[in-house]
C-alpha atoms as a PDB file:
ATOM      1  CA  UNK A   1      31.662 123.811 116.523  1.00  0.00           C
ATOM      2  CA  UNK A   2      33.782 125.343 114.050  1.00  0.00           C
ATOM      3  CA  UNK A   3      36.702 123.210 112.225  1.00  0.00           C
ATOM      4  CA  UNK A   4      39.282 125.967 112.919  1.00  0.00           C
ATOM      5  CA  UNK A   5      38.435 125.688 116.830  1.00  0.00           C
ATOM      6  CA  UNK A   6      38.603 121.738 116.839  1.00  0.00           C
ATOM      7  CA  UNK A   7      42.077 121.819 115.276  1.00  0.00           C
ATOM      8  CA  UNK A   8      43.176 124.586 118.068  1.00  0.00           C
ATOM      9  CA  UNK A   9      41.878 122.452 120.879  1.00  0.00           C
ATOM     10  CA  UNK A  10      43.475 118.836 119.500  1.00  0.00           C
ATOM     11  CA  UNK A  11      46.880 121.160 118.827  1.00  0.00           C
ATOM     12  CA  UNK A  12      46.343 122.237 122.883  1.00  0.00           C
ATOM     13  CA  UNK A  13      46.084 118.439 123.906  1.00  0.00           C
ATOM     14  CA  UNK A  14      48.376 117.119 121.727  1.00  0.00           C
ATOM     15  CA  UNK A  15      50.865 119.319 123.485  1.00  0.00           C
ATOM     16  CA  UNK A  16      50.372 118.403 126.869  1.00  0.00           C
ATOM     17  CA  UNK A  17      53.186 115.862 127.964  1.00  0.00           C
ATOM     18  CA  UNK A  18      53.129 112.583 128.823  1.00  0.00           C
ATOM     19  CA  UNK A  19      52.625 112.200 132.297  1.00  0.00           C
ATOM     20  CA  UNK A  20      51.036 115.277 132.699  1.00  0.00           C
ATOM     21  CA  UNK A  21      46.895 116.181 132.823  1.00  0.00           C
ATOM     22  CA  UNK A  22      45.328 119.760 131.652  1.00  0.00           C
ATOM     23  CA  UNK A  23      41.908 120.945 132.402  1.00  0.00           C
ATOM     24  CA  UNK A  24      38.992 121.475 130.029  1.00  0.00           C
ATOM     25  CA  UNK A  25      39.832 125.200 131.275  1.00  0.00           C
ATOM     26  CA  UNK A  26      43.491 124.754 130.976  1.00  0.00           C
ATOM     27  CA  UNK A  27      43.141 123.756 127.194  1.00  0.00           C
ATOM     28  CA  UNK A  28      40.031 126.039 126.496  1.00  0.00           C
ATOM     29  CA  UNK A  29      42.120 129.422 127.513  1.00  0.00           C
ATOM     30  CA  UNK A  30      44.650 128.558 124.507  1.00  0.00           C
ATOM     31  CA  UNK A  31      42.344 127.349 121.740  1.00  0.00           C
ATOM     32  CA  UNK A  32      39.965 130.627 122.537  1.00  0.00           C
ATOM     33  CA  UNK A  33      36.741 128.564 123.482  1.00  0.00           C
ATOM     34  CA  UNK A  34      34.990 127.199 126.974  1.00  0.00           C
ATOM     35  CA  UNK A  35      35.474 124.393 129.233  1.00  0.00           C
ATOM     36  CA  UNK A  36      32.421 122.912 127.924  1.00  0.00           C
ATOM     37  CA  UNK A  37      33.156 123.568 123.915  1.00  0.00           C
ATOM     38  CA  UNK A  38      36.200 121.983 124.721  1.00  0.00           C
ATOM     39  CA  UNK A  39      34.187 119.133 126.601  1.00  0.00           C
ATOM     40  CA  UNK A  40      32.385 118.365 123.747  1.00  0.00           C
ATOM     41  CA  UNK A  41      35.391 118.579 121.123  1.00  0.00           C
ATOM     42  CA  UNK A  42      36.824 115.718 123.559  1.00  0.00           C
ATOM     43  CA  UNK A  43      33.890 113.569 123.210  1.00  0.00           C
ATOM     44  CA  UNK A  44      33.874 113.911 119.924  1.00  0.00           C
ATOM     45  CA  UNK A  45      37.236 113.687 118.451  1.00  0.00           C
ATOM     46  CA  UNK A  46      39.475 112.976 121.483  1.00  0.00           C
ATOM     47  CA  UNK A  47      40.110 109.403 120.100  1.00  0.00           C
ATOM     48  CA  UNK A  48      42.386 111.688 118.038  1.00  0.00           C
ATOM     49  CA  UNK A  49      44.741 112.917 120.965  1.00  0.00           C
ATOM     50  CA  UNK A  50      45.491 111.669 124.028  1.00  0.00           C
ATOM     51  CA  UNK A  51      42.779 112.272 125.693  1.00  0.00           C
ATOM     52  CA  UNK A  52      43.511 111.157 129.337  1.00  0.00           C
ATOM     53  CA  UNK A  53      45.555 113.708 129.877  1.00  0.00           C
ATOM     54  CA  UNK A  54      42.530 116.132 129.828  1.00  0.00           C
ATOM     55  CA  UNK A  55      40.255 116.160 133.087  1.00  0.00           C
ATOM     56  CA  UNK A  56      37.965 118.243 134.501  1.00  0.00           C
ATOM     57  CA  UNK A  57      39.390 120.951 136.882  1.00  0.00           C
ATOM     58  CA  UNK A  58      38.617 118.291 139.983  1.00  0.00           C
ATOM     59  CA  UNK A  59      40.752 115.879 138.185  1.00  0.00           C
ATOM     60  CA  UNK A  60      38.161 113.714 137.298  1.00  0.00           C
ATOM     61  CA  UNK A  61      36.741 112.306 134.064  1.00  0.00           C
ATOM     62  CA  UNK A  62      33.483 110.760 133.071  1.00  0.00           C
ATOM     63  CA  UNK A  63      32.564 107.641 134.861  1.00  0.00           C
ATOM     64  CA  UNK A  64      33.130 105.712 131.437  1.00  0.00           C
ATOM     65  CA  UNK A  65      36.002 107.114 130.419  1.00  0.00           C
ATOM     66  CA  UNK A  66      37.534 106.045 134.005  1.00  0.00           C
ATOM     67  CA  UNK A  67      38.504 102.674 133.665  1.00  0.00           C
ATOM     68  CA  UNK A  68      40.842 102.966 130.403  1.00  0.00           C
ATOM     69  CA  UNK A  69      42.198 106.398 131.650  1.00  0.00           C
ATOM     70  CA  UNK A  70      43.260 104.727 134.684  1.00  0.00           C
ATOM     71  CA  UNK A  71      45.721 102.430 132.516  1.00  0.00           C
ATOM     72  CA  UNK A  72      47.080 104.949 130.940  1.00  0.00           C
ATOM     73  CA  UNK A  73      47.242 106.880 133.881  1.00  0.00           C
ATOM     74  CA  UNK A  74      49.621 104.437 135.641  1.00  0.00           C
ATOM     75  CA  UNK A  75      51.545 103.821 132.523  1.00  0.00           C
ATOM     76  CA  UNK A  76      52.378 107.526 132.467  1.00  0.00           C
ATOM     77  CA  UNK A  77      53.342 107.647 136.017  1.00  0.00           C
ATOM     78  CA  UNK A  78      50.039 110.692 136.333  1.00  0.00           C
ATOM     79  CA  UNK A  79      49.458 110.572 140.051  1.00  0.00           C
ATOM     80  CA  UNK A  80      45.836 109.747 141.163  1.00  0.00           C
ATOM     81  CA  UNK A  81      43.812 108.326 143.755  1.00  0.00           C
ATOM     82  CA  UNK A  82      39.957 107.592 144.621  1.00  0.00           C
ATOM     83  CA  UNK A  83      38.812 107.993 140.378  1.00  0.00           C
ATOM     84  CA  UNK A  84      40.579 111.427 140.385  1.00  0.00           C
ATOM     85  CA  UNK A  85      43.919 112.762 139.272  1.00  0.00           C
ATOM     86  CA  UNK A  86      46.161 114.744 141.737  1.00  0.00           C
ATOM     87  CA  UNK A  87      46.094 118.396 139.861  1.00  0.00           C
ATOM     88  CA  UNK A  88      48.527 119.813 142.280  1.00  0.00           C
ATOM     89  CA  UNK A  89      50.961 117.126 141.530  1.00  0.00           C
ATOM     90  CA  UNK A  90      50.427 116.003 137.931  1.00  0.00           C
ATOM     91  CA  UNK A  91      49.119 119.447 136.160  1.00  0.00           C
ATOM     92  CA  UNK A  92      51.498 120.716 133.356  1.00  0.00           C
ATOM     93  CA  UNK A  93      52.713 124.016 134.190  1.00  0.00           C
ATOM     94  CA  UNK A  94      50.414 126.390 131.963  1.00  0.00           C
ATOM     95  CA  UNK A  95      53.075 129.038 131.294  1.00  0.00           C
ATOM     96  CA  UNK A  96      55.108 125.900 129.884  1.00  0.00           C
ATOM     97  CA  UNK A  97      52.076 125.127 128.171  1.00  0.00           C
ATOM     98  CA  UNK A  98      51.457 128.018 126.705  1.00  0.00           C
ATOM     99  CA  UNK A  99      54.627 128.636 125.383  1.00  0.00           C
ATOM    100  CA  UNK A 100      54.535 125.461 123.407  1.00  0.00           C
ATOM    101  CA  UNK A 101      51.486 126.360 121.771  1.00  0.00           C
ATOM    102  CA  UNK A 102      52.362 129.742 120.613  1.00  0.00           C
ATOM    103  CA  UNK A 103      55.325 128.043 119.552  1.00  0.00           C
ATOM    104  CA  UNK A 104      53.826 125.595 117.371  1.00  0.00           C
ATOM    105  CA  UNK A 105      52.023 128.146 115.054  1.00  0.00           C
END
């Protein structure tokens, strides 16, 4: 993965508010790359960001990622239930999210 696409996709998460979750997809529409690519930037470098906040379009994350995202989950008042966040009620808005990233260039 290219450097230039690993910045775009930490600028997408670092965007989405606290209290809030975006999907691989979400994030991957902005920075110009896939789900997966984005996937992979997140295991790589998403000790960078905060990387709770991204899930996969069920809500879910991997099953060892669960336990500590479930902390921070709570602290940030992201709704969730049975190992998966609610998308309908804790999603960030995508136009919203959008905005702020062609905002931030």
């Amino acid at each position: 993965m290219d450097e230039f696409s690993v910045e775009r996709v930490l600028l997408a998460t670092s965007l989405v508010p606290a209290g809030r979750v975006a999907s691989y997809g979400d994030l991957g529409r902005l920075a110009g790359v896939g789900p997966r690519q984005v996937g992979a930037i997140m295991r790589e470098r998403g000790s960078e960001v905060a990387w709770w906040r991204v899930v996969n379009a069920s809500g879910e994350l991997p099953g060892q990622l669960m336990e500590r995202a479930v902390e921070h989950w709570d602290a940030e008042g992201i709704v969730h239930a049975d190992g998966r966040v609610r998308m309908r009620a804790s999603r960030v808005d995508p136009d919203a999210l959008t905005a702020s990233y062609r905002g931030s260039d």
